[in-house]
Protein backbone atom coordinates (compact mmCIF):
# COMPACT_ATOMS: atom_id res chain seq x y z
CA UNK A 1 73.91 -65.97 26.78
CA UNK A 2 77.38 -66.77 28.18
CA UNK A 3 75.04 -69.83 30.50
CA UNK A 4 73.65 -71.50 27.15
CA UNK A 5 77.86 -71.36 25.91
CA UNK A 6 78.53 -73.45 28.97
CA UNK A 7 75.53 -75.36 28.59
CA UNK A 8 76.38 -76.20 24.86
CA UNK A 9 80.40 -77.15 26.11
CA UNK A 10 79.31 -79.61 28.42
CA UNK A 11 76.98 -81.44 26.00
CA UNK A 12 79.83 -81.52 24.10
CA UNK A 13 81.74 -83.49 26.62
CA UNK A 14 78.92 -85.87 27.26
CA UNK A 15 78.87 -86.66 23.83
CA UNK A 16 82.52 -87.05 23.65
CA UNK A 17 82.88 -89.36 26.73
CA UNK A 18 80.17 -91.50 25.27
CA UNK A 19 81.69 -91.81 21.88
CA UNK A 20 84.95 -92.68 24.12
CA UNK A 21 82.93 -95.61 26.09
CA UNK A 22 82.05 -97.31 22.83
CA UNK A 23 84.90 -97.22 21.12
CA UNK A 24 86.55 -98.42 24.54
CA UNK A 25 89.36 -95.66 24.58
CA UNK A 26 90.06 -95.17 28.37
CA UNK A 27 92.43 -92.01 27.40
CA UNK A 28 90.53 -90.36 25.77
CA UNK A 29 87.69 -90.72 28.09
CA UNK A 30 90.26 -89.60 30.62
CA UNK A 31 90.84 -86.84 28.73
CA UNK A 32 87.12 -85.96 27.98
CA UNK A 33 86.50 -85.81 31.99
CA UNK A 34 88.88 -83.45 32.28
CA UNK A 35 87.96 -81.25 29.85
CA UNK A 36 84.26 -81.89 31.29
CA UNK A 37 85.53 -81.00 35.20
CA UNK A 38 87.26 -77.58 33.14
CA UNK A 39 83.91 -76.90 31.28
CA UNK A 40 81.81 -76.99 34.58
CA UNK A 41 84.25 -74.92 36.37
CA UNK A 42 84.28 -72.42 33.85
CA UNK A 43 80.10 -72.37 33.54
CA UNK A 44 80.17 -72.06 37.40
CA UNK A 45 82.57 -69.21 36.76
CA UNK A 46 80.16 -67.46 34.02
CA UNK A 47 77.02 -68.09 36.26
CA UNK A 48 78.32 -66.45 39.44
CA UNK A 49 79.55 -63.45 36.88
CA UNK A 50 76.42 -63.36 35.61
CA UNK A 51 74.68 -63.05 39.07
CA UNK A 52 77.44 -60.20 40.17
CA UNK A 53 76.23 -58.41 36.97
CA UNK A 54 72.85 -59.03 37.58
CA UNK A 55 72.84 -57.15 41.60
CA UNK A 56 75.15 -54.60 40.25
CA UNK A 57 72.59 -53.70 37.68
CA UNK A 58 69.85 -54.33 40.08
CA UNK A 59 71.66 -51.71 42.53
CA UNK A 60 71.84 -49.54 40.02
CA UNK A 61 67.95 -49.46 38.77
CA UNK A 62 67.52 -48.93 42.52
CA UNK A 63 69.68 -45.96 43.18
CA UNK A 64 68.12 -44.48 39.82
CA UNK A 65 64.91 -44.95 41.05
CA UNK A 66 65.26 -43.33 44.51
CA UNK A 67 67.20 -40.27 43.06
CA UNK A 68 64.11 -39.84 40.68
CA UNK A 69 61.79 -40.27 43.62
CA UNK A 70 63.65 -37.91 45.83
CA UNK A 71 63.65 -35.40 42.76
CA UNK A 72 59.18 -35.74 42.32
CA UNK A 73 59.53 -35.33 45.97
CA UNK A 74 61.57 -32.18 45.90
CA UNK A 75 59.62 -30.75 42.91
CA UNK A 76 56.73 -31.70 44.70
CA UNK A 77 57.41 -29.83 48.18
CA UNK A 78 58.13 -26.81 46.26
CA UNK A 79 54.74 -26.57 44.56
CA UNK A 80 53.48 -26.95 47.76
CA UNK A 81 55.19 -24.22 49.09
CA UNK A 82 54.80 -22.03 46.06
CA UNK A 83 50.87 -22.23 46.33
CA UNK A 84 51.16 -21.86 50.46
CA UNK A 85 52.91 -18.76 49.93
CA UNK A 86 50.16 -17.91 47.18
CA UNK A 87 47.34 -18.48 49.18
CA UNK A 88 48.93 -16.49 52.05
CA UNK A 89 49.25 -13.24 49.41
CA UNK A 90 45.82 -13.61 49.12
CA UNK A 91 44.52 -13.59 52.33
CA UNK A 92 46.09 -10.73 53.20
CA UNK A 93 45.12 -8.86 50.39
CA UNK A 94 41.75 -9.98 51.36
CA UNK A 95 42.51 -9.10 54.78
CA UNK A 96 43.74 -5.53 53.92
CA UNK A 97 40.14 -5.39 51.33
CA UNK A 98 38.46 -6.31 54.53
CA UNK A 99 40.29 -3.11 56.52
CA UNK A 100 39.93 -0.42 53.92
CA UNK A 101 36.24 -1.42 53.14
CA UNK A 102 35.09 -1.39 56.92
CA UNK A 103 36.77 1.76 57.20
CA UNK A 104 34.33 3.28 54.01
CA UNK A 105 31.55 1.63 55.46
CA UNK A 106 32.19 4.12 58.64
CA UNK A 107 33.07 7.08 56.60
CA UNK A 108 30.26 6.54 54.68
CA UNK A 109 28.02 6.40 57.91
CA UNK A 110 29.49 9.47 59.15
CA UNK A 111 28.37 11.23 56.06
CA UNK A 112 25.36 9.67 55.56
CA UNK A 113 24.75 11.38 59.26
CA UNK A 114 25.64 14.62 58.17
CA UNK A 115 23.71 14.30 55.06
CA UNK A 116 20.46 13.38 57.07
CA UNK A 117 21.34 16.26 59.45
CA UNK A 118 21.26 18.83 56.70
CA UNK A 119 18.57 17.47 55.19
CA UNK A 120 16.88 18.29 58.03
CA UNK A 121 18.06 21.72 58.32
CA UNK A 122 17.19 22.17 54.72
CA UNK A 123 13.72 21.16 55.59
CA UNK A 124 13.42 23.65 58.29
CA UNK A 125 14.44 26.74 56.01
CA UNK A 126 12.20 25.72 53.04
CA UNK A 127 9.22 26.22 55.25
CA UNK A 128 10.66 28.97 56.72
CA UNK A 129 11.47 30.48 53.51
CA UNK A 130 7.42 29.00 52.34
CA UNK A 131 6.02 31.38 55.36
CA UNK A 132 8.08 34.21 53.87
CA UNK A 133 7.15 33.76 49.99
CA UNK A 134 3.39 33.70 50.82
CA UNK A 135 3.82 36.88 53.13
CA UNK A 136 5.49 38.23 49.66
CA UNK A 137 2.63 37.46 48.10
CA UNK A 138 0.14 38.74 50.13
CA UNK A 139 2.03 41.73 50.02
CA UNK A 140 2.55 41.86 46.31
CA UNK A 141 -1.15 41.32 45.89
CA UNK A 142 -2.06 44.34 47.96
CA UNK A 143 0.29 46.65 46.30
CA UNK A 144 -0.99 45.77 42.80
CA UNK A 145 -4.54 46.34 43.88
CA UNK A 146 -2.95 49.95 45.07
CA UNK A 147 -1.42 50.41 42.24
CA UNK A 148 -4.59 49.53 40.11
CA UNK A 149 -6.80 52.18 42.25
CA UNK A 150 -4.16 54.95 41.71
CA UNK A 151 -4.10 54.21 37.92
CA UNK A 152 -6.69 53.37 36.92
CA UNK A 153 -5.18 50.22 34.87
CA UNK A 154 -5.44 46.16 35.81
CA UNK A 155 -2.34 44.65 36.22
CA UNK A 156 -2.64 43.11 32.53
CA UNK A 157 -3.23 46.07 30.83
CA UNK A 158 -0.34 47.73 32.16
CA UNK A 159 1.69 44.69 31.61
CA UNK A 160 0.57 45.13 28.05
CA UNK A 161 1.50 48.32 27.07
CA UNK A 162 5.11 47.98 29.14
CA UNK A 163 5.95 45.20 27.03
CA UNK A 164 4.78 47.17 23.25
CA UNK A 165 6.88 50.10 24.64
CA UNK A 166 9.91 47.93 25.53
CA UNK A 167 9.54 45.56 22.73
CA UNK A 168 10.75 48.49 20.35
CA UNK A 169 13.31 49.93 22.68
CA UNK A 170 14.90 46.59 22.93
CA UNK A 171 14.84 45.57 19.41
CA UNK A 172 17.27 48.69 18.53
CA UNK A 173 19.49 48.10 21.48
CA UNK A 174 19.94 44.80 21.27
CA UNK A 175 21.12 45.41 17.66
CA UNK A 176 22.96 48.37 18.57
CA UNK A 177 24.66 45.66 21.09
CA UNK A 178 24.78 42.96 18.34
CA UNK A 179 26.77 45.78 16.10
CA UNK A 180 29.07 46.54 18.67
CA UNK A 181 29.88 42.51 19.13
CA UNK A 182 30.28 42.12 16.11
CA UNK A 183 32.89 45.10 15.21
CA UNK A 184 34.83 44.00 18.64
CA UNK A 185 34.32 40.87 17.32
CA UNK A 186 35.97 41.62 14.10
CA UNK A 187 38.72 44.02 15.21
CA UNK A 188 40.22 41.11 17.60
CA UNK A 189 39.34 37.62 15.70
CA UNK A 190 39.58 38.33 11.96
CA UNK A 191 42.69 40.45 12.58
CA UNK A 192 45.15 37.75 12.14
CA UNK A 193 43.00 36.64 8.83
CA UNK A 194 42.75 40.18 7.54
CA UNK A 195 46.39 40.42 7.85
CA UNK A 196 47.50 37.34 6.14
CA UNK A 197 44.38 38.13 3.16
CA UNK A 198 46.56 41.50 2.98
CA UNK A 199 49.88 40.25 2.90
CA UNK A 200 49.43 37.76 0.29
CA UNK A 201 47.67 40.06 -2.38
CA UNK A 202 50.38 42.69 -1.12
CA UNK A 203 52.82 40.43 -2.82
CA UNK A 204 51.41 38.84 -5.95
CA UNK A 205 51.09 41.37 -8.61
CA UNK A 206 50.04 40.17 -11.98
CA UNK A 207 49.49 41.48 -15.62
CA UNK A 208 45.94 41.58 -16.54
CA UNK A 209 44.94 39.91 -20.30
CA UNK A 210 42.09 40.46 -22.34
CA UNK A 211 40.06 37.01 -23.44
CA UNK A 212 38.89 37.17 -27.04
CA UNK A 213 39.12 35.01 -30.28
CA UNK A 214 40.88 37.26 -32.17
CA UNK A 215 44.55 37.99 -32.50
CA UNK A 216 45.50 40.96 -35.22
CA UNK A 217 48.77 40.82 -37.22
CA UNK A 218 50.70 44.07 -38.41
CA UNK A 219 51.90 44.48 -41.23
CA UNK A 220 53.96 47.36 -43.45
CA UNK A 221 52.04 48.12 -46.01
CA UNK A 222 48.75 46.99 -47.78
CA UNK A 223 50.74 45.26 -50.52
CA UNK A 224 51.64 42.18 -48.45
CA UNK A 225 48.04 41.40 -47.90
CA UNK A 226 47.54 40.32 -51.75
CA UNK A 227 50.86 38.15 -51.35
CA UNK A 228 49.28 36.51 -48.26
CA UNK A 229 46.04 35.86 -50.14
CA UNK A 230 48.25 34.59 -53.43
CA UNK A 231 46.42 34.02 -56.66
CA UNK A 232 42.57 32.92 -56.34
CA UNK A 233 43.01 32.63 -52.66
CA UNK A 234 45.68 29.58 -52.82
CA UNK A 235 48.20 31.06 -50.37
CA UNK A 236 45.21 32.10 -47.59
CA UNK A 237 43.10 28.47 -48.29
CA UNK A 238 46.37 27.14 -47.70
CA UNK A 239 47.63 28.91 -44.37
CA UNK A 240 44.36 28.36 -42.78
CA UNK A 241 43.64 24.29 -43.38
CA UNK A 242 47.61 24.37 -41.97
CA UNK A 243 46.41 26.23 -39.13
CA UNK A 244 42.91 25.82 -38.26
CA UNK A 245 42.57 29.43 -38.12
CA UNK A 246 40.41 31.87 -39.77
CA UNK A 247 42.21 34.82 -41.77
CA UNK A 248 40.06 37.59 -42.37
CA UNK A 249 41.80 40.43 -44.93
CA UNK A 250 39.62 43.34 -45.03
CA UNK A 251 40.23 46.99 -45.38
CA UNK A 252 41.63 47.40 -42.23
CA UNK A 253 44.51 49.24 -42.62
CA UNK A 254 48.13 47.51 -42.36
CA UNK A 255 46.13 44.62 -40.19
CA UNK A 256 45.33 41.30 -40.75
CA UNK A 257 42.68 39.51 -38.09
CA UNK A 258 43.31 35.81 -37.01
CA UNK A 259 40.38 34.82 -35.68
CA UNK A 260 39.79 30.90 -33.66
CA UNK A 261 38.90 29.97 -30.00
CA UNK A 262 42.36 28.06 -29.32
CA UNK A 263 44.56 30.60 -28.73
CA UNK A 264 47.93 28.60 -29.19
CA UNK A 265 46.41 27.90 -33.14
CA UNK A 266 45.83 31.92 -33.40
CA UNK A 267 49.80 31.92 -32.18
CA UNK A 268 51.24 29.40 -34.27
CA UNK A 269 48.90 31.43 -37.41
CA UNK A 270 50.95 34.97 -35.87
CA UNK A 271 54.32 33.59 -36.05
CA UNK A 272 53.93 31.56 -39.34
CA UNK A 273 52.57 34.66 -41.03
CA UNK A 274 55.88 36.54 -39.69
CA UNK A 275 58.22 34.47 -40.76
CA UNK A 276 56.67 33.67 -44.59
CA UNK A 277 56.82 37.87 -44.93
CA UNK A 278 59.84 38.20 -43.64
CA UNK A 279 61.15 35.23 -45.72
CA UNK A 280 59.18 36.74 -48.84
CA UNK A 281 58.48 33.12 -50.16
CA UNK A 282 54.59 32.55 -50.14
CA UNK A 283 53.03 29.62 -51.01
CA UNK A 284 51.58 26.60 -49.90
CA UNK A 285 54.60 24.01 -50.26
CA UNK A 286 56.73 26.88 -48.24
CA UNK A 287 53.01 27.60 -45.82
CA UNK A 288 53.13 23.61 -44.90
CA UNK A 289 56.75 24.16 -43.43
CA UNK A 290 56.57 26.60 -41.75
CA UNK A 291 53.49 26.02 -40.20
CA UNK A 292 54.89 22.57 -39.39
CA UNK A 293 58.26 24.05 -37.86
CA UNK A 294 56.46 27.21 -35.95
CA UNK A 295 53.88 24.04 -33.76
CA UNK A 296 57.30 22.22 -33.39
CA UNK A 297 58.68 25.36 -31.85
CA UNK A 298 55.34 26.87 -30.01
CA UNK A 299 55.61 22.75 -28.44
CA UNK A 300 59.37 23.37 -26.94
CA UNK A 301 58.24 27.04 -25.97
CA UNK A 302 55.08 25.55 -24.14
CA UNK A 303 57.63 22.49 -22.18
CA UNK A 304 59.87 25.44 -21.18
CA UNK A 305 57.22 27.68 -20.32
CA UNK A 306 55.96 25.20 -18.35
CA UNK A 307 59.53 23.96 -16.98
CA UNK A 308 60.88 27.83 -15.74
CA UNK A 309 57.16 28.26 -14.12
CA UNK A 310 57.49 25.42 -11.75
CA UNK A 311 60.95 25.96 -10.94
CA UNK A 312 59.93 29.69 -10.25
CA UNK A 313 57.58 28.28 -7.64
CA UNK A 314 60.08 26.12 -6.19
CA UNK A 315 57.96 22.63 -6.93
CA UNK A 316 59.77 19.89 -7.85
CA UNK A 317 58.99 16.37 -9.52
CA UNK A 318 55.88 17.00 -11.39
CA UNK A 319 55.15 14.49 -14.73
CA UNK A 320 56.11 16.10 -17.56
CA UNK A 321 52.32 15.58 -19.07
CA UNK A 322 51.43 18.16 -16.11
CA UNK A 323 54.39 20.25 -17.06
CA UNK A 324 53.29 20.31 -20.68
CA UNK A 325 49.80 21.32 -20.04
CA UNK A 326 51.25 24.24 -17.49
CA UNK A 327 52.96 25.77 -20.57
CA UNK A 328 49.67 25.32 -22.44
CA UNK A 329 47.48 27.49 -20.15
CA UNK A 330 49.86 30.51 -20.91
CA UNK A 331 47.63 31.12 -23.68
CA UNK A 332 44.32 30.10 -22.38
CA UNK A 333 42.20 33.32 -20.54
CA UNK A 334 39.48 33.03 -18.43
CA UNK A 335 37.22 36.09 -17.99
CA UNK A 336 39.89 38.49 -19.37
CA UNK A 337 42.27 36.86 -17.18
CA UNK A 338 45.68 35.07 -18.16
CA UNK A 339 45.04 31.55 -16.80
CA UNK A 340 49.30 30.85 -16.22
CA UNK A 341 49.26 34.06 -13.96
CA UNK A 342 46.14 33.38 -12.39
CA UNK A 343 47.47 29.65 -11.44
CA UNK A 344 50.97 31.30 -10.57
CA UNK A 345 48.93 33.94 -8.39
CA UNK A 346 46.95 31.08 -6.46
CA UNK A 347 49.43 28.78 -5.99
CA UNK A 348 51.56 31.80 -4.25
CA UNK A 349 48.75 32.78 -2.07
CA UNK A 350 48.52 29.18 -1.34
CA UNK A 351 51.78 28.83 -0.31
CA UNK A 352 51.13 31.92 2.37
CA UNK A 353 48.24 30.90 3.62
CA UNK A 354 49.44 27.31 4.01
CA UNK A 355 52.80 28.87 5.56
CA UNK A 356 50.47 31.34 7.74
CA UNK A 357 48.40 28.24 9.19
CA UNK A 358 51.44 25.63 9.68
CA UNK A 359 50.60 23.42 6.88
CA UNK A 360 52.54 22.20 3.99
CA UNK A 361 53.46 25.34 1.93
CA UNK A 362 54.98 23.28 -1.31
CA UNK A 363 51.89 21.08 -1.47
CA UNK A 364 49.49 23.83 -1.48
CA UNK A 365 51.61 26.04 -3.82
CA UNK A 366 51.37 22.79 -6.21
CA UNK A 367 47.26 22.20 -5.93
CA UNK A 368 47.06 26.19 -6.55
CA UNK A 369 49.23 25.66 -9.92
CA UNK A 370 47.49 22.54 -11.18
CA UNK A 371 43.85 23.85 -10.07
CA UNK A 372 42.86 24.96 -13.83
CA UNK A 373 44.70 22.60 -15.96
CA UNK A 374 41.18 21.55 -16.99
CA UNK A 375 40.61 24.16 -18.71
CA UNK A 376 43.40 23.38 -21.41
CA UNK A 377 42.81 19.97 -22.81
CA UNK A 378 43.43 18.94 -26.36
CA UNK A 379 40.17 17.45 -26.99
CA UNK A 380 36.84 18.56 -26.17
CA UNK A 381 35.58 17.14 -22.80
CA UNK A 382 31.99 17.28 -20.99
CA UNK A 383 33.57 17.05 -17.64
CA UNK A 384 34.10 19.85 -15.85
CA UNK A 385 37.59 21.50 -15.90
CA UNK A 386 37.85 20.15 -11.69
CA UNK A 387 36.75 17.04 -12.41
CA UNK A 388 39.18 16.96 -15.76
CA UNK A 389 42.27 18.00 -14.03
CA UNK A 390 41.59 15.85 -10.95
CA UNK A 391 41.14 12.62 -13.03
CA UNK A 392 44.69 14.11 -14.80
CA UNK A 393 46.30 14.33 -11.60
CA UNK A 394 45.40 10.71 -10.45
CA UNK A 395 46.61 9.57 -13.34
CA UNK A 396 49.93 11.30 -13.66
CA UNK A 397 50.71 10.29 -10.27
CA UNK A 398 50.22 13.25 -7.93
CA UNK A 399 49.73 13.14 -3.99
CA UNK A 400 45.91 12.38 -2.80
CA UNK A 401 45.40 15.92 -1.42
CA UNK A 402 46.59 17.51 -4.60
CA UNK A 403 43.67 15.89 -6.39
CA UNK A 404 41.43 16.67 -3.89
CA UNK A 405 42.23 20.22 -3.85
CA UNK A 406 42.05 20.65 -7.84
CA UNK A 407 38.58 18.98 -7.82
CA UNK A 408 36.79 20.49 -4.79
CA UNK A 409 38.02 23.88 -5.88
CA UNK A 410 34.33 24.77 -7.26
CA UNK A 411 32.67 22.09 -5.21
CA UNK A 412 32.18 19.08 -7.15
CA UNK A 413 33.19 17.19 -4.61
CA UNK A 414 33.44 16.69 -1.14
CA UNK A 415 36.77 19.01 0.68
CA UNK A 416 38.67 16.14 2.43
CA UNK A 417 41.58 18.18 3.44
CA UNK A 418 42.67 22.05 4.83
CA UNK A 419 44.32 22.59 1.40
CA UNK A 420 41.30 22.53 -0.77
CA UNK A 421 40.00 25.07 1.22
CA UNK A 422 43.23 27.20 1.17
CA UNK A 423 42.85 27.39 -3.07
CA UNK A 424 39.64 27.85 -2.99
CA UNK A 425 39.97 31.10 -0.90
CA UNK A 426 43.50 31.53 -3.41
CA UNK A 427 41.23 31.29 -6.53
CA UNK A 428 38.36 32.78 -5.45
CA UNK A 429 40.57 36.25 -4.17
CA UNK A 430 42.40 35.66 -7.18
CA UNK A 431 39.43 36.05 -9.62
CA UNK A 432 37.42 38.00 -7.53
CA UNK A 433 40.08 41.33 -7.25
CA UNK A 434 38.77 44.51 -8.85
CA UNK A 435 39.21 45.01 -12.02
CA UNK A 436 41.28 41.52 -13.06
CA UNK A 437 38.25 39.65 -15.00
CA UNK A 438 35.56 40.97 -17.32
CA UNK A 439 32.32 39.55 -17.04
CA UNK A 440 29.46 39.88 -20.00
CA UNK A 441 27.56 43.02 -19.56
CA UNK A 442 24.60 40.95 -19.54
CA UNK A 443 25.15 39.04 -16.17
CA UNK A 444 27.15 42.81 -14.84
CA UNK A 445 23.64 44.54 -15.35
CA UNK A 446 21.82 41.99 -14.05
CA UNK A 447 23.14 41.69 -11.07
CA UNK A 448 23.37 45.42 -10.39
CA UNK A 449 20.09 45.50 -10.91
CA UNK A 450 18.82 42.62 -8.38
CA UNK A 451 20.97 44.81 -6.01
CA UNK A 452 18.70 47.68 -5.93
CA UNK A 453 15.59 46.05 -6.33
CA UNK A 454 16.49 44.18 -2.57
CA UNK A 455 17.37 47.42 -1.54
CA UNK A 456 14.26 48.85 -3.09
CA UNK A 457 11.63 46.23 -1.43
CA UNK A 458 12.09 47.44 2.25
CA UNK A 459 9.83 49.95 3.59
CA UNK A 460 11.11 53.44 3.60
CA UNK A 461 13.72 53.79 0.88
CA UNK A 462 13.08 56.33 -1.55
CA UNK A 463 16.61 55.79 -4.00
CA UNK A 464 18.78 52.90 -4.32
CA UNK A 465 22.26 53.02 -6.41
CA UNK A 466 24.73 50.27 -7.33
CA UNK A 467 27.95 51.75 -7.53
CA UNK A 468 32.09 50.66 -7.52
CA UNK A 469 31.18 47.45 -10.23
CA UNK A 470 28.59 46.37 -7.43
CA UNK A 471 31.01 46.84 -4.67
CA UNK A 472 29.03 48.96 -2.96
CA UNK A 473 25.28 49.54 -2.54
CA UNK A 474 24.01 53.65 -1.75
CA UNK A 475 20.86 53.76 -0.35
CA UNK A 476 18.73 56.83 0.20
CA UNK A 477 15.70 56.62 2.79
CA UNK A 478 12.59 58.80 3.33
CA UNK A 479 13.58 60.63 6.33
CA UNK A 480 10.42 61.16 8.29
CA UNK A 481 9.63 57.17 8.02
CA UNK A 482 13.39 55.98 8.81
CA UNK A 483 14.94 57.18 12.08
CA UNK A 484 18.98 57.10 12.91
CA UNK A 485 18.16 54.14 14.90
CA UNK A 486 16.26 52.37 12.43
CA UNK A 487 18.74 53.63 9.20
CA UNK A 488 21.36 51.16 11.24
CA UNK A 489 18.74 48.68 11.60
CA UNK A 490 17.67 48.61 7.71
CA UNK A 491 21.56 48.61 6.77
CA UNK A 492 21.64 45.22 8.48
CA UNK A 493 18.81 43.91 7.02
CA UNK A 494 19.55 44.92 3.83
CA UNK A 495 23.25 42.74 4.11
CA UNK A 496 21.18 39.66 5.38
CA UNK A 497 18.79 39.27 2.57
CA UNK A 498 21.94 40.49 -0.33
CA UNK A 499 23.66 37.27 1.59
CA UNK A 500 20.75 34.78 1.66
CA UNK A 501 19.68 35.76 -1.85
CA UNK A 502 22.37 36.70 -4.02
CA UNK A 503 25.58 35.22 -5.44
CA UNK A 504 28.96 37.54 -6.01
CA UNK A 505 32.74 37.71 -5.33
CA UNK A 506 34.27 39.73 -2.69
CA UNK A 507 32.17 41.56 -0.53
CA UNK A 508 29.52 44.40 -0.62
CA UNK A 509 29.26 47.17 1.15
CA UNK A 510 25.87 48.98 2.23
CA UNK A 511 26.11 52.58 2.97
CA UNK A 512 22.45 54.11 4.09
CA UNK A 513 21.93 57.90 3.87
CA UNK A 514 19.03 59.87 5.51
CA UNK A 515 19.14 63.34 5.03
CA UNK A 516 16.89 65.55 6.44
CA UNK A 517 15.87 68.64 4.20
CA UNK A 518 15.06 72.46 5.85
CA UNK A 519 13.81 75.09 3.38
CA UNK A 520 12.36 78.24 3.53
CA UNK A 521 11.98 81.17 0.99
CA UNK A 522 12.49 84.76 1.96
CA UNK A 523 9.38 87.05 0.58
């Protein structure tokens, strides 16, 4: 750039010193050649800078590139040093691979050599020991054929008979031998069972109630039962469309029957009939209120009910739906027994048992007090109550092996988790006590009866007797047919077929008697 300035000055000059010659002024041409010796000067000046510049920045480009060569170079020598080194790690690992496997190679020869050199001492004794087992033979042969002289028996005959006389004798020892297994058995493994089973009904003890559609009222005197029924009935028609309950006034006396299936209606009907005859005001304006205030109240009663329950038990954030329907089942029965103490009862033993086996006590004691909320809905369902209070738990929020536990607990569905099983041992010790539920005499009989007749279809029993509610099964045998061996044996046959063909709670326990009669009569 600065060599095209110069370039451009000195064209100027020209120019100027031939505008000079023609107008024939000699000082300014003088002048102009001045100026023209200053301008060359000046570009001489600019093109040797220019050429200084130009090495310097030549030098430069040079140094550069030999400090980025000797850098590759560096770079370079160090790979190739890092992958000598490499390759040197490897062949002595594949050096020292080399030592250790020539040295298992000749350990394994060695053995190999003391392998073939038993193998040939083995070889030796088997025919040695060959020699000896035909010699046995031979032997054997020749005392059975003695034998068979002095006995008069071939070898299978003999063998025969041996095995129908020790076929017997072994059948009652070996179940002697089973027995005594099994009561060692059960003396040392189900102790620790028996004892937490006997701790946990040691500490629930609950109030037994009687199921039944029927609820009576008491009353003074025979002249409140005409004020009850009011004039053509009015009063009564009026109390039981309130209530949904049937009132039956007959000659009972001072007693009034309230009869319906839900027992909270029967309860709201009791305590709406006490207050109107206290009160003394009877009709069906004064019926409606009441009526309407007494379900208002039975409603707080069954949310507080339900409330003090769960605190009791020491469980804490259930949905107040659940909490609600708790309350309810304080007047629902099942079998004769209170369904709020038989929940209460489970969900204790639950607790135990979980507590016992190092599981989650609070969970379990909160399965066993939701198990049976199925039973108390509002509406009719065709579920069954597991399945109904499962679904209820799911959707009121509770923990996945809560639900699982409250719908497995009759085996709808599959057990997923050790608590299911824990209430349904709870429940089924609950309900299946002595005593706590009533069945119908019906099914009671019946199975009574299929009781003897199993005991009845074995060979040899004369008399057969149900007896402690079908706790225990008597059984009387024809003592020249039944030995004391064989009474143990029958006793044990007797409990397998009860197990493979009957149903029932609790256990049962076979007792069989053989008595042996002597008489004689003095003449």
């Amino acid at each position: 750039m600065k060599i095209n300035v110069g370039f451009s000055v000195l064209m100027g000059f020209i120019i100027g010193i031939i505008t000079c010659y023609f107008f024939g002024k000699k000082t300014i041409l003088k002048k102009y050649i001045h100026l023209l010796e200053k301008a060359k000067s000046q570009a001489k000046k600019i093109v040797k800078n220019a050429e200084k510049e130009g090495e310097s920045i030549k030098k430069k480009k040079i140094i550069q590139v030999k400090d980025k060569f000797i850098e590759l170079k560096s770079k370079h020598e160090k790979d190739v040093r890092f992958r000598e080194k490499k390759i040197t790690d490897i062949e002595n690992k594949t050096r020292d691979k080399e030592s250790r496997l020539s040295k298992e190679i000749e350990i394994y020869f060695q053995r190999n050599n003391r392998l073939e050199n038993q193998i040939h001492d083995c070889e030796k004794k088997f025919k040695i020991l060959q020699k000896k087992q035909e010699e046995f033979k031979n032997m054997q042969i020749k005392q059975v054929e003695l034998l068979e002289k002095i006995s008069n028996y071939s070898s299978e005959e003999a063998k025969n008979e041996l095995i129908e006389v020790l076929k017997e004798e072994a059948k009652v020892k070996a179940q002697t031998h089973i027995q005594n297994i099994i009561e060692e058995s059960q003396l040392t493994a189900k102790m620790e069972a028996r004892k937490i089973v006997i701790q946990a009904i040691q500490r629930i003890g609950t109030e037994k109630a009687v199921e039944n559609a029927v609820s009576v009222f008491n009353i003074e005197s025979d002249d409140v039962k005409g004020r009850i029924i009011g004039r053509e009935g009015r009063n009564i028609r009026a109390l039981e469309k309130a209530t949904g309950v049937e009132i039956i006034v007959d000659d009972t006396p001072e007693a009034i029957l309230l009869s319906c299936f839900n027992p909270i209606r029967r309860e709201v009907a009791r305590l709406s009939l006490h207050k109107l005859v206290i009160d003394g005001r009877i009709h069906p304006a004064r019926i409606e209120e009441i009526v309407a205030k007494t379900e208002k109240k039975i409603e707080e009663e069954i949310v507080e009910i339900g409330k003090k329950n769960i605190i009791d038990l020491g469980i804490h954030g259930i949905h107040p739906e659940l909490i609600r329907m708790v309350g309810r089942m304080k007047y629902r029965s099942s079998y004769g027994q209170n369904l709020l103490q038989h929940s209460r009862e489970v969900a204790h033993l639950a607790g135990i048992f979980a507590s016992e086996l190092g599981l989650n006590a609070k969970l379990a004691k909160r399965a066993g007090l939701l198990h049976d909320i199925g039973k108390v809905p509002e509406t009719e369902s065709e579920l069954p109550h597991a399945i109904l209070g499962m679904q209820w738990a799911e959707k009121y929020g509770e923990n996945m092996e809560v639900c699982n536990a409250i719908g497995s607990h009759h085996d709808e569905i599959e057990m997923k988790v050790l608590i299911s099983s824990i209430v349904q041992v709870s429940d089924s010790i609950s309900g299946a006590r002595p005593g706590v539920r009533r069945n119908s005499f019906e099914s009671y009989s019946k199975r009574l009866k299929n009781l003897e007749d199993i005991a009845l279809s074995f060979d040899g029993v004369n008399k057969a007797f149900a007896i402690q509610a079908g706790r225990e099964l008597r059984v009387l045998v024809e003592s020249e047919k039944i030995d004391d061996k064989k009474a143990f044996q029958l006793s044990f046959d007797i409990t397998e077929k009860i197990k493979n063909e009957m149903t029932y709670p609790g256990q049962i326990k076979v007792t069989v008697i053989r008595e042996t009669r002597a008489v004689q009569i003095a003449r």
